[in-house]
C-alpha atoms as a PDB file:
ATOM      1  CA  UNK A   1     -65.438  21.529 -21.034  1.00  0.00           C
ATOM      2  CA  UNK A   2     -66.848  21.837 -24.396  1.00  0.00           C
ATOM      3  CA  UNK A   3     -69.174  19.561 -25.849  1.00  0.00           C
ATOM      4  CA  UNK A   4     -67.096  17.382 -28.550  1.00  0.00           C
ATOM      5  CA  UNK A   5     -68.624  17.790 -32.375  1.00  0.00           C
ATOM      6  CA  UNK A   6     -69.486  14.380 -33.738  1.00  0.00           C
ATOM      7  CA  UNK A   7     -70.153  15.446 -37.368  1.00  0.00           C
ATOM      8  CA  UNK A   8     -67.965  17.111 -40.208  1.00  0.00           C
ATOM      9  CA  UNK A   9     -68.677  17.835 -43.350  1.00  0.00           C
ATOM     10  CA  UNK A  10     -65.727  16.645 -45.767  1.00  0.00           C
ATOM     11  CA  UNK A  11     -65.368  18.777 -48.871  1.00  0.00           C
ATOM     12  CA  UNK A  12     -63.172  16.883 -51.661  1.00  0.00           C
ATOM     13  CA  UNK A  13     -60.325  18.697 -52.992  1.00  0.00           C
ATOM     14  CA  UNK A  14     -60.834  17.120 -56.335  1.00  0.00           C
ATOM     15  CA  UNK A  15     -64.445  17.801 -57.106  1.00  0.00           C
ATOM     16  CA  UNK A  16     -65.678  19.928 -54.323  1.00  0.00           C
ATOM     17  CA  UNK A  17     -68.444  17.849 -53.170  1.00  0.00           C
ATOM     18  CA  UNK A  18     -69.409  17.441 -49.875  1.00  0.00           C
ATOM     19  CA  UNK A  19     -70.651  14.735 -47.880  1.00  0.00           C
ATOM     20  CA  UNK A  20     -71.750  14.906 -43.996  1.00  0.00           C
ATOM     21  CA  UNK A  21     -70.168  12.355 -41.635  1.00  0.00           C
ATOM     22  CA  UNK A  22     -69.959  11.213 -38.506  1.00  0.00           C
ATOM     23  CA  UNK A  23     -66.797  10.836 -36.787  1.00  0.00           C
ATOM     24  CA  UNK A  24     -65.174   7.891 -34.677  1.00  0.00           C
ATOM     25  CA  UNK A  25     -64.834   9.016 -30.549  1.00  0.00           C
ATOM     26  CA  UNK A  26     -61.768   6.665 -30.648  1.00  0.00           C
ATOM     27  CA  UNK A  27     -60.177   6.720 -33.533  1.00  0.00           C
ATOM     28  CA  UNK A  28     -58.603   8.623 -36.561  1.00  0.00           C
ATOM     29  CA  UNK A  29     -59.634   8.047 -40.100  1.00  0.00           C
ATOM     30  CA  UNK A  30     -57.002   7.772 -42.549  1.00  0.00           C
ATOM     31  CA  UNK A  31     -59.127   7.324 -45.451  1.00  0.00           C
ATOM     32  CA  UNK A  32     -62.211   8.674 -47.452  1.00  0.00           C
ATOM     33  CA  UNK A  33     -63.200   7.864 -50.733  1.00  0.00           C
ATOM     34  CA  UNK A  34     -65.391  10.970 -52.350  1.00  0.00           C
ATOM     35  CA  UNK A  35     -69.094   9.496 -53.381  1.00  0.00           C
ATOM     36  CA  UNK A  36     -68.885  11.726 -56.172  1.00  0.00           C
ATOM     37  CA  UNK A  37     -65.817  11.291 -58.123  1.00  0.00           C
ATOM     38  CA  UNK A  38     -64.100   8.519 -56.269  1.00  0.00           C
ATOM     39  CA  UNK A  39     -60.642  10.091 -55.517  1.00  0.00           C
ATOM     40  CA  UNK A  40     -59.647   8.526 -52.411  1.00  0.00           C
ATOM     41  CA  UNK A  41     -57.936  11.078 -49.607  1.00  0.00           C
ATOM     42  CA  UNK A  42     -55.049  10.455 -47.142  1.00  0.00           C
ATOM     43  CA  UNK A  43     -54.345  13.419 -44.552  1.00  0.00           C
ATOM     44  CA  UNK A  44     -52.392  15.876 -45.314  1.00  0.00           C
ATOM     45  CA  UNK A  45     -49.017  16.112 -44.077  1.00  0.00           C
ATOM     46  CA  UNK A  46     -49.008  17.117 -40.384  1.00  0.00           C
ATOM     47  CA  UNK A  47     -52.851  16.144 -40.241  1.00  0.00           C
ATOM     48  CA  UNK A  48     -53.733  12.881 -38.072  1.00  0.00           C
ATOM     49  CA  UNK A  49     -56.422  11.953 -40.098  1.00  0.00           C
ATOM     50  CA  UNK A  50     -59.311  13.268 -43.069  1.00  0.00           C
ATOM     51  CA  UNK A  51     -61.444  15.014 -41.011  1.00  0.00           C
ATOM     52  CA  UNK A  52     -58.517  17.074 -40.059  1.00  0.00           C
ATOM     53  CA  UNK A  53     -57.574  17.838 -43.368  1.00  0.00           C
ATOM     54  CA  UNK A  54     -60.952  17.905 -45.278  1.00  0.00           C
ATOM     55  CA  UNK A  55     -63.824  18.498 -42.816  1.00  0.00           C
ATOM     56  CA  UNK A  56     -65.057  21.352 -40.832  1.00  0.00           C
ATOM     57  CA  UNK A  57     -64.368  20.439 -38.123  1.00  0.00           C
ATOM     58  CA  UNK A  58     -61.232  18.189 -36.173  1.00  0.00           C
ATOM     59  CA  UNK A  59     -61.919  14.425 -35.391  1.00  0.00           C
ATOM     60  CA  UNK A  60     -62.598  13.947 -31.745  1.00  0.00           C
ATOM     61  CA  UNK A  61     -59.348  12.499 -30.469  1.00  0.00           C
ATOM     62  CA  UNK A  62     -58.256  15.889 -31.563  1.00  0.00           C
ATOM     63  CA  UNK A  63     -60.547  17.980 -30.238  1.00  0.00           C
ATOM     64  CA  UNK A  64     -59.858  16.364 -26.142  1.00  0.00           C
ATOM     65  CA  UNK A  65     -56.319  17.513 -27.117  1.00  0.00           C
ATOM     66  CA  UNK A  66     -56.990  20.914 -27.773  1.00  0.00           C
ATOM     67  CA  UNK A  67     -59.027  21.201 -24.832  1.00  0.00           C
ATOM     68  CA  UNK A  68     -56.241  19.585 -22.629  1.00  0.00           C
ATOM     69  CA  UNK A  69     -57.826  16.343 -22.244  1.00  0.00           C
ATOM     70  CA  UNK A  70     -54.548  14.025 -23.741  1.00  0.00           C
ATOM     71  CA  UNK A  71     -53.260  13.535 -26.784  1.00  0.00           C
ATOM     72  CA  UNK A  72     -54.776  10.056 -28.134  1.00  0.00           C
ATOM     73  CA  UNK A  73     -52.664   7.580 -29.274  1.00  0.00           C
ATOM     74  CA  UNK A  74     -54.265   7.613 -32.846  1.00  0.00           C
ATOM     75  CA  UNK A  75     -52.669  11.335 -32.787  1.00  0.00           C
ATOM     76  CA  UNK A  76     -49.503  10.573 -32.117  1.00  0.00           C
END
């Protein structure tokens, strides 16, 4: 099993900035306001949550499903 990545790095798509977070083990967030220019972010469609979308790399709950570990029920 791989070792799950608890940071991402969300880049906004209206100013470009980025700003290094850490991810909830449990959970999917659905929101993220940019520091910078204060454009707040939903997922894109077919994304569970911002990290998905925006960050480099998929939120936790995500990650045990792609590594055949259940799909969370913030996923679904």
């Amino acid at each position: 099993m791989a070792a799950l990545i608890l940071e991402s790095t969300l880049t906004c798509p209206a100013c470009k900035h980025q700003q290094r977070e850490t991810m909830p083990l449990d959970a999917c967030q659905y929101l993220w306001e940019c520091p910078a220019c204060h454009a707040l972010h939903k997922p894109l469609p077919g994304d569970c949550c911002v990290h998905c979308s925006y960050g480099s790399a998929p939120c936790p709950p995500k990650q045990l499903e792609r590594q055949g570990r259940g799909k969370p029920k913030c996923c679904r």
